[in-house]
Protein backbone atom coordinates (compact mmCIF):
# COMPACT_ATOMS: atom_id res chain seq x y z
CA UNK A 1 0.00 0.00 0.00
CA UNK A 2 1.57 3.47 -1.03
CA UNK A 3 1.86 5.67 2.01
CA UNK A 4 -0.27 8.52 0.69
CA UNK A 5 -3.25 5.92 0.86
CA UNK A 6 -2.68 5.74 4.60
CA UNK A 7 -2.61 9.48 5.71
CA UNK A 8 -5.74 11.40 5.53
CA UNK A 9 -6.21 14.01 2.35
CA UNK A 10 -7.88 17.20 2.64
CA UNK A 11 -8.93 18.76 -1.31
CA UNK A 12 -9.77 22.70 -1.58
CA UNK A 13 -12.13 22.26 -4.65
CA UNK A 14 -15.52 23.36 -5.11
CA UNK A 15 -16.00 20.22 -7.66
CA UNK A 16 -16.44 16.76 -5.85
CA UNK A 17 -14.25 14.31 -6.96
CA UNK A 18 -15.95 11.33 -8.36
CA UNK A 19 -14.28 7.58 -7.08
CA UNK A 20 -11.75 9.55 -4.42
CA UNK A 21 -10.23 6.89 -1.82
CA UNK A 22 -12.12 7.11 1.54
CA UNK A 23 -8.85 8.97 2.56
CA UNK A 24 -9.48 11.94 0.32
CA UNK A 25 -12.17 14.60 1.76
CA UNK A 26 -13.43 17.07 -0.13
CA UNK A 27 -14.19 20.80 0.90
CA UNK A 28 -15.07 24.39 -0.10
CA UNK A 29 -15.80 26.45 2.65
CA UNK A 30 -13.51 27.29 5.95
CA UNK A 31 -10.76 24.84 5.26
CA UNK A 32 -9.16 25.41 8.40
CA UNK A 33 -12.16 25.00 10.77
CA UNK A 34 -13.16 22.14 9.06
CA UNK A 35 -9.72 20.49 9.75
CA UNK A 36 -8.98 21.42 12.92
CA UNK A 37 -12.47 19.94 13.74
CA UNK A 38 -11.89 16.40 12.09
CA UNK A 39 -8.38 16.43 13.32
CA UNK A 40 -9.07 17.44 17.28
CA UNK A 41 -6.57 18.61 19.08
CA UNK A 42 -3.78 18.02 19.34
CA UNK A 43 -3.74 18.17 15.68
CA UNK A 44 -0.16 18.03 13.69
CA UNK A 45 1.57 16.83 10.45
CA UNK A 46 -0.83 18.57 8.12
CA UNK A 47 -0.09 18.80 4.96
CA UNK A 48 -0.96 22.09 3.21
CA UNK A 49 -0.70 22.20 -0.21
CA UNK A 50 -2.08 25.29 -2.14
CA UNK A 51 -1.14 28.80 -3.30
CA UNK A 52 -2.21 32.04 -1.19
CA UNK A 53 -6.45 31.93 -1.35
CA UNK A 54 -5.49 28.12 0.72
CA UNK A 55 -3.04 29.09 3.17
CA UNK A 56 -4.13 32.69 3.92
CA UNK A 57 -6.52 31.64 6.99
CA UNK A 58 -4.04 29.22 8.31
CA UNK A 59 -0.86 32.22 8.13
CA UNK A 60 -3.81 34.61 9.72
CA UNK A 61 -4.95 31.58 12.44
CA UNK A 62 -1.10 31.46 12.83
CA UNK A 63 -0.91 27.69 13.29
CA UNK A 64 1.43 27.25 10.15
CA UNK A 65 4.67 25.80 11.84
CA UNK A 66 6.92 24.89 8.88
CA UNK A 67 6.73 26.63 5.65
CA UNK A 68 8.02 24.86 2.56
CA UNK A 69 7.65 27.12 -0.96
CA UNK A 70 8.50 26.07 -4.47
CA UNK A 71 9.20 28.51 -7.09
CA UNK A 72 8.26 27.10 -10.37
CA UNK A 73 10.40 29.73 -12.87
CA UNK A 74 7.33 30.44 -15.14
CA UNK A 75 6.27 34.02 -16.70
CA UNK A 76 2.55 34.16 -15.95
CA UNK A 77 0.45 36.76 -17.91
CA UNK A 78 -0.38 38.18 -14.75
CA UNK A 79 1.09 38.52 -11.15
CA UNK A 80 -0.10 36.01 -8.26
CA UNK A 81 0.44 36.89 -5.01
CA UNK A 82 2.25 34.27 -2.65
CA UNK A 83 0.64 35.72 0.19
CA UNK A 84 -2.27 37.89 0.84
CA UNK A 85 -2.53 40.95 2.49
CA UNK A 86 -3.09 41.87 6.64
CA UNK A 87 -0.99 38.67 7.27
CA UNK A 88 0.93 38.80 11.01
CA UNK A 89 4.86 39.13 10.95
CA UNK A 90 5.68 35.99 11.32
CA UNK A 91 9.86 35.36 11.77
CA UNK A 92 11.33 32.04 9.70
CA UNK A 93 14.39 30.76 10.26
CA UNK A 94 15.60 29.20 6.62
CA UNK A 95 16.04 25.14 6.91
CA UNK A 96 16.88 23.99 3.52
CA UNK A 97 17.25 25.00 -0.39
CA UNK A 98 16.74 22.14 -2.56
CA UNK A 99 15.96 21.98 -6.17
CA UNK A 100 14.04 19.39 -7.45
CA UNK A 101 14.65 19.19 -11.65
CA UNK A 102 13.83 22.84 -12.24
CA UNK A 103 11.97 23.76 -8.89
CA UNK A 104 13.73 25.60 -6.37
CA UNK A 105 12.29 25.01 -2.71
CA UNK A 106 12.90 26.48 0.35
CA UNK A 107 11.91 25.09 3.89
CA UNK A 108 11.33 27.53 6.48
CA UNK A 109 10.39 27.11 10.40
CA UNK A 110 8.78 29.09 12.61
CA UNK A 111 11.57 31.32 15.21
């Protein structure tokens, strides 16, 4: 059995996904509540995956202890934001710089 089968998968979507595994939940309104409700407390090694729309209530909720962020070197038409705005100063102490093929990643923790 692959490990990703085994840990439980939470998708931002507003589509449902038609034959997910029983591991994969689907939502579209307050991610973060709805997590840190199925995940009780203490709640840890969540896996957030997403751009800033997806994180931005979990940097505000300031539960976000490890930040890892790939920059993909493509020229988009327009500008994205990797973070939203009225986010707390939160300090990061730099981990790691890998690249993976022609991904650059950093991993961050929380001072």
């Amino acid at each position: 059995m692959n490990l990703i089968n085994k840990k439980k998968i939470y998708v931002a979507t507003h589509t449902e996904i038609e034959d997910k595994p029983e591991n994969v939940i689907c939502m579209s309104w307050n991610i973060t509540q709805q997590i840190l409700e199925e995940q009780k407390l203490p709640w840890k090694n969540i896996y957030l995956w997403g751009g800033a729309v997806t994180t931005d209530d979990f940097i505000k909720s300031d539960i976000i202890d490890e930040y890892i962020i790939g920059i993909i070197p493509t020229i988009l038409w327009k500008w994205r934001q990797l973070f939203l705005d009225n986010n707390p100063t939160i300090k990061l102490h730099l981990l790691q710089i890998t690249n993976q093929e022609w991904i650059v990643i950093w991993k961050y923790e929380k001072k």
